[in-house]
C-alpha atoms as a PDB file:
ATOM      1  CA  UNK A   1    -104.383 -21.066  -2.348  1.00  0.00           C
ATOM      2  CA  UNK A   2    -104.821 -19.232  -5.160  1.00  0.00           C
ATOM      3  CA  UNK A   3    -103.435 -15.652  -5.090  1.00  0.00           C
ATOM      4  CA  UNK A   4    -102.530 -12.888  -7.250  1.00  0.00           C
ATOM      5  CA  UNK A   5     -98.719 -12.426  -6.507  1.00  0.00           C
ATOM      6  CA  UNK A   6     -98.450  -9.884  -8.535  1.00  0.00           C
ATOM      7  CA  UNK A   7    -101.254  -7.601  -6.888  1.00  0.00           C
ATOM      8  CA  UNK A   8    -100.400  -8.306  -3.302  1.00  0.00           C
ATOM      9  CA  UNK A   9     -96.222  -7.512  -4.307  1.00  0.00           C
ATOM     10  CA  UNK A  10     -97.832  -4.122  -5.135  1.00  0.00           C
ATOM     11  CA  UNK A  11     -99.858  -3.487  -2.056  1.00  0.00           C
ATOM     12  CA  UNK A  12     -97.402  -4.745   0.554  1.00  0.00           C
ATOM     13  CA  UNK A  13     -95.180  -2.362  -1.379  1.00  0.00           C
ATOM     14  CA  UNK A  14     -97.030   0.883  -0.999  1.00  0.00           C
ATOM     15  CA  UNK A  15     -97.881  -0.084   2.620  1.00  0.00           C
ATOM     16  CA  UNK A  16    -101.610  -0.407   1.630  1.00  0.00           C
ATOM     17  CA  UNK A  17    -102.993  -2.925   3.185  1.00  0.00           C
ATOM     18  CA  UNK A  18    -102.215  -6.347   5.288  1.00  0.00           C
ATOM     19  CA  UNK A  19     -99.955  -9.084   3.607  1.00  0.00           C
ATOM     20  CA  UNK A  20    -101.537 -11.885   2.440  1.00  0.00           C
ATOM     21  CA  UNK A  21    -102.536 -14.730   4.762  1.00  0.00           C
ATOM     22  CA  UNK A  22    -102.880 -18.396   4.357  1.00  0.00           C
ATOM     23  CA  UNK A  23    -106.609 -19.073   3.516  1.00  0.00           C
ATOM     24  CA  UNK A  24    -108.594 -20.478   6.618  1.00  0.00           C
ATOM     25  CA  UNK A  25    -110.396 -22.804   4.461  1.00  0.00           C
ATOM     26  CA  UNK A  26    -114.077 -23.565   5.271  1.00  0.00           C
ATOM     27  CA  UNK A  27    -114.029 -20.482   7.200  1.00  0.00           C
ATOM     28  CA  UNK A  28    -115.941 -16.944   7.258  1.00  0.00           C
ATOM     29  CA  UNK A  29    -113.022 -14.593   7.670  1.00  0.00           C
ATOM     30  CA  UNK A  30    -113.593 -10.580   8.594  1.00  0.00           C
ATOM     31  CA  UNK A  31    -111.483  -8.942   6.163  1.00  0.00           C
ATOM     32  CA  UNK A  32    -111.328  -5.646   6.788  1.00  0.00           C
ATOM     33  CA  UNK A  33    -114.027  -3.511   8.440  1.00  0.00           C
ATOM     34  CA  UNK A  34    -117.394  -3.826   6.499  1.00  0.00           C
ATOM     35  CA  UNK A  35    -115.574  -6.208   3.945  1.00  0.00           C
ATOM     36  CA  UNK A  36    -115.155 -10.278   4.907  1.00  0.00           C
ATOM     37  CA  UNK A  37    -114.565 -13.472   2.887  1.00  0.00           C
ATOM     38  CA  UNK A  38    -115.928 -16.433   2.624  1.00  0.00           C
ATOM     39  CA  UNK A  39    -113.593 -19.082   1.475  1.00  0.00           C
ATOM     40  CA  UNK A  40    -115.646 -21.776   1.141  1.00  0.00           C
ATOM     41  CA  UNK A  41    -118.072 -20.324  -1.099  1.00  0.00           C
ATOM     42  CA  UNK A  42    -115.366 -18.329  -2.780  1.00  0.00           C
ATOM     43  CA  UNK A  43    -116.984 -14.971  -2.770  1.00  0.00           C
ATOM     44  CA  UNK A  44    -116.293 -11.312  -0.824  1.00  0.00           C
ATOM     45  CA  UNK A  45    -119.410 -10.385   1.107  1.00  0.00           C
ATOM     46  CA  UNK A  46    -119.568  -6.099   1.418  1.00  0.00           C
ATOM     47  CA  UNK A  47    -121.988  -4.526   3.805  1.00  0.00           C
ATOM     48  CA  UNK A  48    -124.270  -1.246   2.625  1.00  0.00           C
ATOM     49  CA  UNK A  49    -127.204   0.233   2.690  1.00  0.00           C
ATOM     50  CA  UNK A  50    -129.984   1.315   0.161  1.00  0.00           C
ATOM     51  CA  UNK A  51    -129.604   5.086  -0.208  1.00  0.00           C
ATOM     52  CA  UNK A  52    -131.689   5.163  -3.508  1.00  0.00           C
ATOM     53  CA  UNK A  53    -134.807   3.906  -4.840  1.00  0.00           C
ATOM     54  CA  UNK A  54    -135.510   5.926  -7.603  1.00  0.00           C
ATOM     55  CA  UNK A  55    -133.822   8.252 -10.496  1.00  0.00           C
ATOM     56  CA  UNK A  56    -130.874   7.878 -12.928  1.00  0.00           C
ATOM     57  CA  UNK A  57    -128.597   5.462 -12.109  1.00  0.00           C
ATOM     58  CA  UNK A  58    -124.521   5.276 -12.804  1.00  0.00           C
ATOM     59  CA  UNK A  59    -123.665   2.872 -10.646  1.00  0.00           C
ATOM     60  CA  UNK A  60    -124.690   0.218  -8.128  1.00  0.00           C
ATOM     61  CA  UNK A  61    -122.304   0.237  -5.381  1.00  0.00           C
ATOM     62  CA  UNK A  62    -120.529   3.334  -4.238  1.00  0.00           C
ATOM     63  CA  UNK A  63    -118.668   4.652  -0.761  1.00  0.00           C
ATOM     64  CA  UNK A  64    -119.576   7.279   1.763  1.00  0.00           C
ATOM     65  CA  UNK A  65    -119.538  10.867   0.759  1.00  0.00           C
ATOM     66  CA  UNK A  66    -119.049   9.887  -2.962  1.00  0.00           C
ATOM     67  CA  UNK A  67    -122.310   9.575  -5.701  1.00  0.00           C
ATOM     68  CA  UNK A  68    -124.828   8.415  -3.554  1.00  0.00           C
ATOM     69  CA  UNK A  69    -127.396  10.385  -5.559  1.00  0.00           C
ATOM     70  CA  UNK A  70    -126.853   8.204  -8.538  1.00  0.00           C
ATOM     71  CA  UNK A  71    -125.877   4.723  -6.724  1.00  0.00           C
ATOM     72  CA  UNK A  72    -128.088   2.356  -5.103  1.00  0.00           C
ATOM     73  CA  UNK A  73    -125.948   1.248  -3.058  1.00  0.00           C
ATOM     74  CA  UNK A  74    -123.555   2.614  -0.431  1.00  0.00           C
ATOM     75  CA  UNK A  75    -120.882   0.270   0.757  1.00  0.00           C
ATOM     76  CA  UNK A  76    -119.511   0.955   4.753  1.00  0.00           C
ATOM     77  CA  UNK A  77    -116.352  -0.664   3.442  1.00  0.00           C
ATOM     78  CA  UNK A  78    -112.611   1.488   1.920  1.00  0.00           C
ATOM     79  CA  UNK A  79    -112.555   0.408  -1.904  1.00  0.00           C
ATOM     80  CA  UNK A  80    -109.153  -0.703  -1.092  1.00  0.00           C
ATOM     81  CA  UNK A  81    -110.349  -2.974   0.926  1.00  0.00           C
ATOM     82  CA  UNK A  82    -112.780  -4.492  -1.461  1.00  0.00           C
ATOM     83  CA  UNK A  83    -110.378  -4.601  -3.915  1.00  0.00           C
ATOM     84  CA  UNK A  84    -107.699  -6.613  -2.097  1.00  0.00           C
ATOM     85  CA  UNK A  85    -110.496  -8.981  -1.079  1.00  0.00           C
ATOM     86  CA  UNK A  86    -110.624  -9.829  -4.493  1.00  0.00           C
ATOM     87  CA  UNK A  87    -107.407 -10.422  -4.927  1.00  0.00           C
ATOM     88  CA  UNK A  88    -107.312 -12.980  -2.559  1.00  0.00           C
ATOM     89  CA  UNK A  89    -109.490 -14.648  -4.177  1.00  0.00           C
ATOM     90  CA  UNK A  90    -107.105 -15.004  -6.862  1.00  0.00           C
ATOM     91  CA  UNK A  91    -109.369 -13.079  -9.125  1.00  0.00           C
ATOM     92  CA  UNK A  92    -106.548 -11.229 -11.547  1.00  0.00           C
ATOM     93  CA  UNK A  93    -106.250  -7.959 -12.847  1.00  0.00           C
ATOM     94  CA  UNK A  94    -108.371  -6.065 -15.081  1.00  0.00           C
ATOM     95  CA  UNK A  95    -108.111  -2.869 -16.775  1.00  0.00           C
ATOM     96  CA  UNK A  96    -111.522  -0.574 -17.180  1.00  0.00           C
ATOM     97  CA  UNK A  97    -112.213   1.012 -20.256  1.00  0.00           C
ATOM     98  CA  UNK A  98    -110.230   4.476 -20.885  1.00  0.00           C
ATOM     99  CA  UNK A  99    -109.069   7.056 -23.071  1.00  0.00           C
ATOM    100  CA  UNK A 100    -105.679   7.452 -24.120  1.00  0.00           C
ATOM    101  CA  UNK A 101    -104.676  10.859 -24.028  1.00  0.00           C
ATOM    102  CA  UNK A 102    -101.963  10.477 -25.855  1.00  0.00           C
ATOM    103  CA  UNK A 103    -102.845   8.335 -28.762  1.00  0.00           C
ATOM    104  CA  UNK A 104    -106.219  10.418 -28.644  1.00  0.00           C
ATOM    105  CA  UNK A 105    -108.559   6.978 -28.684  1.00  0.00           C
ATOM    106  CA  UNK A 106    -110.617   4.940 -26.724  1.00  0.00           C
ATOM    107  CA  UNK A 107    -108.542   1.840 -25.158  1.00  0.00           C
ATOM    108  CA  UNK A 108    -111.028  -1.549 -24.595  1.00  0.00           C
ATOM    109  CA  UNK A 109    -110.763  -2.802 -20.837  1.00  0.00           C
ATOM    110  CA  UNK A 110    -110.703  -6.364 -19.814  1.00  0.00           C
ATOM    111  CA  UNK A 111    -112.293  -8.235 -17.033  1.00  0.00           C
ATOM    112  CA  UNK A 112    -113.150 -11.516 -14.917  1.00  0.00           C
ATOM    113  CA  UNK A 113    -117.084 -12.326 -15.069  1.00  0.00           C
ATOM    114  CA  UNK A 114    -118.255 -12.017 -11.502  1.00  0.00           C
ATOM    115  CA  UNK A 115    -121.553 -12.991  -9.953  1.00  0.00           C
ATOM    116  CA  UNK A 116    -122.475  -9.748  -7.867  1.00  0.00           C
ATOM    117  CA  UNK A 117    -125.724 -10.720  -5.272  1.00  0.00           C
ATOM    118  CA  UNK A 118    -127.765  -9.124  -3.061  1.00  0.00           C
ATOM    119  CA  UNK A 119    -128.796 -10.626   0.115  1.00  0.00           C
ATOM    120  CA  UNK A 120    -130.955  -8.552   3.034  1.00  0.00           C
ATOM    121  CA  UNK A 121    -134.329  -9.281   5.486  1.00  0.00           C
ATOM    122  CA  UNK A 122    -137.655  -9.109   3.476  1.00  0.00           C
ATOM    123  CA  UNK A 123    -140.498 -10.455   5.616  1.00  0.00           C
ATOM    124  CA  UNK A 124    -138.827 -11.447   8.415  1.00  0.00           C
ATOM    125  CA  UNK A 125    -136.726 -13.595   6.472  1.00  0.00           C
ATOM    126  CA  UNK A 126    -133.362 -13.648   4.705  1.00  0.00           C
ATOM    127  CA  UNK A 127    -133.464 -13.494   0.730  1.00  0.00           C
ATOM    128  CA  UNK A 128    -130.409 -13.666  -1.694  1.00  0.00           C
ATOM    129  CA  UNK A 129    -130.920 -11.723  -5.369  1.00  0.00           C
ATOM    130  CA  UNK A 130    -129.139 -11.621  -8.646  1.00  0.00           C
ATOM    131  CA  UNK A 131    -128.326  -7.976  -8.339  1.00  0.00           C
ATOM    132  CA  UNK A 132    -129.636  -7.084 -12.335  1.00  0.00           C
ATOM    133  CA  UNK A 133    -133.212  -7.789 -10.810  1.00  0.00           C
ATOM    134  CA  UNK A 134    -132.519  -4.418  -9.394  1.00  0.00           C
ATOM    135  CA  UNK A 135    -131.843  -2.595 -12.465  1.00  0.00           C
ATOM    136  CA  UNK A 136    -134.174  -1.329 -15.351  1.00  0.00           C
ATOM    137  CA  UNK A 137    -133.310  -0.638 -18.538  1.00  0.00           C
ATOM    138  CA  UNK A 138    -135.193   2.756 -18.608  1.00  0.00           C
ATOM    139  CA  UNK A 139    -136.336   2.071 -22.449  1.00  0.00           C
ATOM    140  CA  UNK A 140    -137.547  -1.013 -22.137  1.00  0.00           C
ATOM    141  CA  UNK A 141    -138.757  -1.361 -18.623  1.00  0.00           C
ATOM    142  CA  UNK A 142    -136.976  -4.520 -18.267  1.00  0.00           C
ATOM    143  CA  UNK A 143    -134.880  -6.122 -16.101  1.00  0.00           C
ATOM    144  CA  UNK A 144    -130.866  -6.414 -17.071  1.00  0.00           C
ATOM    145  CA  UNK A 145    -130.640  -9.839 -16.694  1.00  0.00           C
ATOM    146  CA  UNK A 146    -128.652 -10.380 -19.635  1.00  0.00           C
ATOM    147  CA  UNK A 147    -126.401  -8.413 -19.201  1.00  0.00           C
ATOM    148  CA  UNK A 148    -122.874  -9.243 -17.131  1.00  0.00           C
ATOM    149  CA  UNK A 149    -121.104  -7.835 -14.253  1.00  0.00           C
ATOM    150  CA  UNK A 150    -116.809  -7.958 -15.137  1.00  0.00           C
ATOM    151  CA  UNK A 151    -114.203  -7.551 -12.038  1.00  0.00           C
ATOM    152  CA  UNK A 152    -111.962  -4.869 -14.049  1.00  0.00           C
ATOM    153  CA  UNK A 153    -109.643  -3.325 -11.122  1.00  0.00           C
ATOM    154  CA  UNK A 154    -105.695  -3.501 -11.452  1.00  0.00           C
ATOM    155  CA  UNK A 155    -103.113  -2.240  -8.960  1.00  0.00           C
ATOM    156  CA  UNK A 156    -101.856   1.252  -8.783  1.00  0.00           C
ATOM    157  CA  UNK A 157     -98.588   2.206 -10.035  1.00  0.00           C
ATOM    158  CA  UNK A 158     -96.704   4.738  -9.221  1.00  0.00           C
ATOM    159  CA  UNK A 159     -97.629   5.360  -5.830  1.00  0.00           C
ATOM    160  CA  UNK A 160    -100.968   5.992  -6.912  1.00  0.00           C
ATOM    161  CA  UNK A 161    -104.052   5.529  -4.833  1.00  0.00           C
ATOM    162  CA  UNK A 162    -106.620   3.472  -6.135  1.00  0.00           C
ATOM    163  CA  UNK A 163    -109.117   4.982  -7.723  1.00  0.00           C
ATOM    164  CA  UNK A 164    -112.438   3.926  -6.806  1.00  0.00           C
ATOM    165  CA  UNK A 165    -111.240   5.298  -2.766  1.00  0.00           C
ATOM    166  CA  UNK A 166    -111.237   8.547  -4.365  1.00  0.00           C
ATOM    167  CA  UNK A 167    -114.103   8.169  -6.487  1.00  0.00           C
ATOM    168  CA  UNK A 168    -116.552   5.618  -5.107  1.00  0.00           C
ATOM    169  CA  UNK A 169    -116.958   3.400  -7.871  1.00  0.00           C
ATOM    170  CA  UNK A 170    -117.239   0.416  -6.849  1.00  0.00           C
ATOM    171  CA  UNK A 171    -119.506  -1.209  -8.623  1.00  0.00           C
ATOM    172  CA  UNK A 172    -120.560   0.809 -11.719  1.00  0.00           C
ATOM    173  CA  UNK A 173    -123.055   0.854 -14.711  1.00  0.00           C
ATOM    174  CA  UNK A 174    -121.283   3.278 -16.703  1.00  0.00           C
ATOM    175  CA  UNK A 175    -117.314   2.386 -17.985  1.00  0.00           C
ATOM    176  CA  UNK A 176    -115.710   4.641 -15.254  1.00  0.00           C
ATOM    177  CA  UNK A 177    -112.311   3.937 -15.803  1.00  0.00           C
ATOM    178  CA  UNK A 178    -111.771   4.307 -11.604  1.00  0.00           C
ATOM    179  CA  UNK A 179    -114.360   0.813 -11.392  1.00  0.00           C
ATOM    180  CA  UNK A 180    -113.687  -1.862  -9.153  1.00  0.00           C
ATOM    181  CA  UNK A 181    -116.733  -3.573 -11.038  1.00  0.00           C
ATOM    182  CA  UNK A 182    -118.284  -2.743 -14.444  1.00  0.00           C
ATOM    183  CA  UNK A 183    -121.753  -4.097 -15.980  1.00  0.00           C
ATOM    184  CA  UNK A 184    -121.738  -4.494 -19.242  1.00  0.00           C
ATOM    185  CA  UNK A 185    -124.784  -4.600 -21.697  1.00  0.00           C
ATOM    186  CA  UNK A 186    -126.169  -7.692 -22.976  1.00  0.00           C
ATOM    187  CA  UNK A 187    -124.235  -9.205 -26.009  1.00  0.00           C
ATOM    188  CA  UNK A 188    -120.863  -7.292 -25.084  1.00  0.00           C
ATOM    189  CA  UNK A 189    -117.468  -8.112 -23.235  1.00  0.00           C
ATOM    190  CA  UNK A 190    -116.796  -4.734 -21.600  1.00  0.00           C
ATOM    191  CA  UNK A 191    -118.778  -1.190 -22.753  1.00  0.00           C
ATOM    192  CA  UNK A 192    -116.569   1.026 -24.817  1.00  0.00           C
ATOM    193  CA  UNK A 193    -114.482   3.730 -23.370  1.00  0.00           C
ATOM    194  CA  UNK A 194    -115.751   7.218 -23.142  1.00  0.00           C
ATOM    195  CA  UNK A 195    -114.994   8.800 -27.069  1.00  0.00           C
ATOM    196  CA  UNK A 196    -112.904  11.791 -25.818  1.00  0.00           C
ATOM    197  CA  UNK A 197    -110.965  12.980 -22.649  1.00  0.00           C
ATOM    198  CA  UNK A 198    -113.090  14.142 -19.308  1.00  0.00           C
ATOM    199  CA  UNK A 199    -112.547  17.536 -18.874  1.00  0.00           C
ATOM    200  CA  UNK A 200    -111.023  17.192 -15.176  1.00  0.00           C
ATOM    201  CA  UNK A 201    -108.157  14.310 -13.912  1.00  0.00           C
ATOM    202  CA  UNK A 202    -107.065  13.291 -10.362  1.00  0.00           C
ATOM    203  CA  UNK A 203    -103.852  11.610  -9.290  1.00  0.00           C
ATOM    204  CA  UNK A 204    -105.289   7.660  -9.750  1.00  0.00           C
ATOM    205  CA  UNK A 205    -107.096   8.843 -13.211  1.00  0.00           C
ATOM    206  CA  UNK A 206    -110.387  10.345 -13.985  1.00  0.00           C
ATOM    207  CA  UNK A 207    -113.849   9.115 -12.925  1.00  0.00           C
ATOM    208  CA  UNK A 208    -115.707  11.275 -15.126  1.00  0.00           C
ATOM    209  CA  UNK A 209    -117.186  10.237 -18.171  1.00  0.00           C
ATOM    210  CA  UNK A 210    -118.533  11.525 -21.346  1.00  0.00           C
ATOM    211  CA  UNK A 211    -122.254   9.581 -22.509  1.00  0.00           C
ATOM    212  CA  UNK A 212    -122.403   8.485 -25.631  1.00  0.00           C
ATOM    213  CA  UNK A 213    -125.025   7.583 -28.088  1.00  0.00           C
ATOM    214  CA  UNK A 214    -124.616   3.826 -27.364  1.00  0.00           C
ATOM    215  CA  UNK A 215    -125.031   4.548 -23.550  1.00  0.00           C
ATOM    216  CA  UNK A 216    -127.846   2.532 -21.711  1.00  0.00           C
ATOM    217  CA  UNK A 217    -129.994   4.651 -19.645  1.00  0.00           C
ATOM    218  CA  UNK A 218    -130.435   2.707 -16.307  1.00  0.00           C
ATOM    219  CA  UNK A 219    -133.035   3.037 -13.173  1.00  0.00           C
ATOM    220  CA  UNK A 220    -133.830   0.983  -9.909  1.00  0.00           C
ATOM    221  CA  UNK A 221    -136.903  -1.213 -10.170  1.00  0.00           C
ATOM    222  CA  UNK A 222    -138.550   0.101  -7.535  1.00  0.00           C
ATOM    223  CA  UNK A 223    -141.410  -2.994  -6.829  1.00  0.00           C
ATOM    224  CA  UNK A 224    -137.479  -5.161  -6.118  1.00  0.00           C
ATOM    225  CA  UNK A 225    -135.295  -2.812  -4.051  1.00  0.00           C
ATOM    226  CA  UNK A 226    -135.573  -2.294  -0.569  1.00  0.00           C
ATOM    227  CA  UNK A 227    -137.058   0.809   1.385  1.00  0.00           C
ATOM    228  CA  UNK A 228    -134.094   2.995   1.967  1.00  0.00           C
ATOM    229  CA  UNK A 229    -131.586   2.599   4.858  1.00  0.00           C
ATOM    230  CA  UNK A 230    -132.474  -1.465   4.249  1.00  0.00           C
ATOM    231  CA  UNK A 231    -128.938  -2.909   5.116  1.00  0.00           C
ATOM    232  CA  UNK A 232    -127.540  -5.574   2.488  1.00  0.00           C
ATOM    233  CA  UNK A 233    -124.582  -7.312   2.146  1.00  0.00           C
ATOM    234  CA  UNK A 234    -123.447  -7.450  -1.667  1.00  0.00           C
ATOM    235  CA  UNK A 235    -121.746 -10.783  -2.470  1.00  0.00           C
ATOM    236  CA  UNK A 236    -119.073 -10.449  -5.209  1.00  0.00           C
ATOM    237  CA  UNK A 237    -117.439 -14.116  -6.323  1.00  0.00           C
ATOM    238  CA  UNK A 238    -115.901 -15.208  -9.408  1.00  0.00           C
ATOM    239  CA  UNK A 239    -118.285 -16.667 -12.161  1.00  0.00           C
ATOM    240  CA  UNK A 240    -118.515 -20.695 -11.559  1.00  0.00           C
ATOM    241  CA  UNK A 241    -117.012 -23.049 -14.351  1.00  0.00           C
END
């Protein structure tokens, strides 16, 4: 079984979530509420709802309460939750693009290439998406296919909360450095880190970000997304190969 020691050392630790289990192979396992695995096909399936169809986009996953008005998405699942799905996956950590206070500079992130699906009732009958179908690039009116979705949580330290349960940003379009998941553009490894400091922090690090010129301007393709409330279950599994 492959899992990140490492990560689950750290949760156990802070008392954040169960230990890890031996994997029921061949088996669809409920996780946590809103969040299960399926082992044989490798991949964490989330449920959510459509809670946007149209306007500027930042992200395409996000929890209750948090940026609905610029997500997609809205997962039922605790970030937390996704994120230690992940790690039992063996999927290990990232690092999202940040700024370094200190050093005053932008600090690259790193990631694992995840697939990130779609899968809801259309017609009476069950369809599974690439989620990028979803998104328009709001220049060129064109779907992101080429672009690539990166798995770029790590554990807290320090006692820390995770991030993305304060935040929501679970699966984002812009380099939040809170993300569980980041898309990046077409013909780069991660998006750059914001180019200064946010103006505001909170105790897992700062989900605001400052644009820059090289930021993509994203929006839902509204003749592919469901009407809203439309329940879907996003599937997140490691890239195959």
């Amino acid at each position: 079984m492959l899992i990140n020691a490492g990560l689950w050392a750290c949760v156990a630790a802070l008392g954040m979530g169960p230990a890890a289990t031996s994997q029921p192979v061949g088996k669809v396992a409920r996780f946590a509420d809103g969040v299960t695995i399926d082992w044989k096909q490798k991949q964490v399936e989330v449920e959510s709802d459509v809670v946007l169809v149209e306007g500027a986009l930042e992200l395409l996953a996000c929890s209750r309460g948090t940026k609905e008005h610029e997500s997609v998405l809205r997962i039922r699942a605790r970030p937390l939750n996704v994120f230690q799905a992940l790690g039992m996956l063996g999927l290990p950590d990232g690092a999202a693009p940040r700024f370094d206070v200190q050093a005053q500079k932008p600090v690259a992130g790193r990631g694992t290439p995840v697939d990130v699906l779609v899968r809801y009732e259309r017609d009476g009958k069950t369809v599974t998406e690439d989620s990028r179908e979803w998104l328009l690039d709001f220049e060129t009116k064109k779907p992101l296919r080429g672009a690539r979705w990166y798995y770029v949580a790590s554990a807290p330290r320090g006692g820390e909360r995770i991030g993305a349960d304060l935040y929501g940003t679970v699966a984002c379009l812009m380099p939040f450095n809170t993300a569980i998941l980041l898309l990046a553009p077409e013909g780069r490894v991660l998006p750059p880190a914001a180019s200064q400091p946010a103006p505001t922090s909170g105790p897992a690090g700062d989900s605001e970000y400052h644009n820059t010129p090289e930021d993509w301007q994203v929006v839902p393709d509204a003749k592919r997304v469901p009407p809203l409330k439309t329940r879907v279950t996003l599937i997140i599994r490691p890239v195959a190969g």
